[in-house]
Protein backbone atom coordinates (compact mmCIF):
# COMPACT_ATOMS: atom_id res chain seq x y z
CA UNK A 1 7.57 42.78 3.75
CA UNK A 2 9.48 39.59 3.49
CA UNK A 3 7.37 36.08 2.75
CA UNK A 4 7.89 32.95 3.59
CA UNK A 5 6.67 30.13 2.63
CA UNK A 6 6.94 26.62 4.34
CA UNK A 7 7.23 24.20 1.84
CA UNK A 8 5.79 20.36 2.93
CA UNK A 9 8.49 18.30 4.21
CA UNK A 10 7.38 15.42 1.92
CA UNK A 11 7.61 17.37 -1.68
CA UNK A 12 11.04 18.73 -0.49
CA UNK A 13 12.08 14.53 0.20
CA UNK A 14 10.27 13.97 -3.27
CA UNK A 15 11.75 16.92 -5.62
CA UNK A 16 15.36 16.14 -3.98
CA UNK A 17 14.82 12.49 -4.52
CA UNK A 18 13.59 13.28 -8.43
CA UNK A 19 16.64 15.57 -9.09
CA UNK A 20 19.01 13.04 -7.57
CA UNK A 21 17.14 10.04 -9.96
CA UNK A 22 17.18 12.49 -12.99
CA UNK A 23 21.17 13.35 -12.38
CA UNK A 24 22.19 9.83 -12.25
CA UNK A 25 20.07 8.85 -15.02
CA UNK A 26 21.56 11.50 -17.20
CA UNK A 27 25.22 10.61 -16.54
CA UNK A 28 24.26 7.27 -17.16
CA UNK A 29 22.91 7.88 -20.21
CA UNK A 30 25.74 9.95 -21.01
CA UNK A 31 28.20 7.00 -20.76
CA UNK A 32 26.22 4.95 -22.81
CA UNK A 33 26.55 7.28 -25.60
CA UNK A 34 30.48 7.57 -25.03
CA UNK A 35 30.22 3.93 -25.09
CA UNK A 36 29.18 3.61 -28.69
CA UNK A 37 25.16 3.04 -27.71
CA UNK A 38 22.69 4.65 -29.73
CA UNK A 39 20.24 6.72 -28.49
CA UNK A 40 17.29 4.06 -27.38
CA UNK A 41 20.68 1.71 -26.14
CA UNK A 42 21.24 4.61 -23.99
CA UNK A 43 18.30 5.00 -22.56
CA UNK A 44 17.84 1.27 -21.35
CA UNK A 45 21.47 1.47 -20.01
CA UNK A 46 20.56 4.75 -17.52
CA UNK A 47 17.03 2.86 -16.75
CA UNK A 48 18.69 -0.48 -15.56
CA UNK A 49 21.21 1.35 -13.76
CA UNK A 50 18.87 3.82 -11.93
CA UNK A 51 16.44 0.73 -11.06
CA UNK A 52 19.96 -0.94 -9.33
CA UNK A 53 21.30 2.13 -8.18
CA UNK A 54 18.08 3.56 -6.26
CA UNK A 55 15.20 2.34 -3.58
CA UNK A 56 12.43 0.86 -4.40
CA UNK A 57 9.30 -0.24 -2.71
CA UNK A 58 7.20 -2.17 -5.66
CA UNK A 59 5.97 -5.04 -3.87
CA UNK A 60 7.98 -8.13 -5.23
CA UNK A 61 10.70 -6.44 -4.14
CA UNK A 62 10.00 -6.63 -0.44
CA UNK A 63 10.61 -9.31 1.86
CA UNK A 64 7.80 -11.25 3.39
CA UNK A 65 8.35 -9.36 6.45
CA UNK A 66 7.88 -6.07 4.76
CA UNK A 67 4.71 -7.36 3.50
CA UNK A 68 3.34 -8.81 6.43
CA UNK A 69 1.46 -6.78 9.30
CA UNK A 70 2.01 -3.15 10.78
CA UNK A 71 4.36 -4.23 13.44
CA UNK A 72 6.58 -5.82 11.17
CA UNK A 73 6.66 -3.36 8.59
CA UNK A 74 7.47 -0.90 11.28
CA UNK A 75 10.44 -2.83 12.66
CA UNK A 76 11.65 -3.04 9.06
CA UNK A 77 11.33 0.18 7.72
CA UNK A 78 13.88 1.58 5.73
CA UNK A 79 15.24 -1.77 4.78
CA UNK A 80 14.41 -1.42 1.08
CA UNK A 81 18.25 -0.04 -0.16
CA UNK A 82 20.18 -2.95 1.89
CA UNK A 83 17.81 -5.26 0.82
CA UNK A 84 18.60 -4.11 -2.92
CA UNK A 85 22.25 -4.70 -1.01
CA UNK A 86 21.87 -7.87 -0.75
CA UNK A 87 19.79 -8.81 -4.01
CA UNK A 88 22.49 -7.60 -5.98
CA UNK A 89 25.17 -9.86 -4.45
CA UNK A 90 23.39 -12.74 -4.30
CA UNK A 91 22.86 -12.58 -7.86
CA UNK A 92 25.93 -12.03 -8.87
CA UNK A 93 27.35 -14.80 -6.60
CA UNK A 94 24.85 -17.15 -8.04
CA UNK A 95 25.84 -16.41 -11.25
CA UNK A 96 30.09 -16.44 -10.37
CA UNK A 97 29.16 -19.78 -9.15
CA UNK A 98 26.91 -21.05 -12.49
């Protein structure tokens, strides 16, 4: 007799999301060691480019709006990766222009 098992919709989202994280953060490590870095170099390099490269919901990175009330934060859902968008490009216009 054949079994199946239904998996929860949320841990599939979550392991997918993990193995996508843990893939990036490996290449990226991986190019910081072609690029010379030692091994604790390397690992800061693949941390600051996985906390650019994917979405985040820590609290000082949401907008007021995102903060604010139900309604709001319903109208705004997932805003969090264009917002990171737009973070990124500010800041490096600001600091073109500086």
């Amino acid at each position: 007799m054949l079994v199946i098992q239904r998996l929860d919709p949320d841990r599939q989202v979550s392991s997918l999301s993990r193995l996508a994280t843990m893939t990036g953060a490996w290449a990226a490590y991986k190019h910081g060691l072609k690029r010379g870095m030692d091994e604790t170099a390397a690992v800061r390099f693949a941390e600051r480019v996985t906390h650019r490269t994917q979405p985040t919901a820590p609290p000082e990175t949401l907008s007021t709006w995102q903060r604010s009330g139900s309604w709001m934060r319903l109208m705004t859902m997932f805003q969090n990766q264009p917002n990171k968008y737009y973070r990124i490009m500010a800041d490096n216009f600001r600091n073109w222009r500086a």
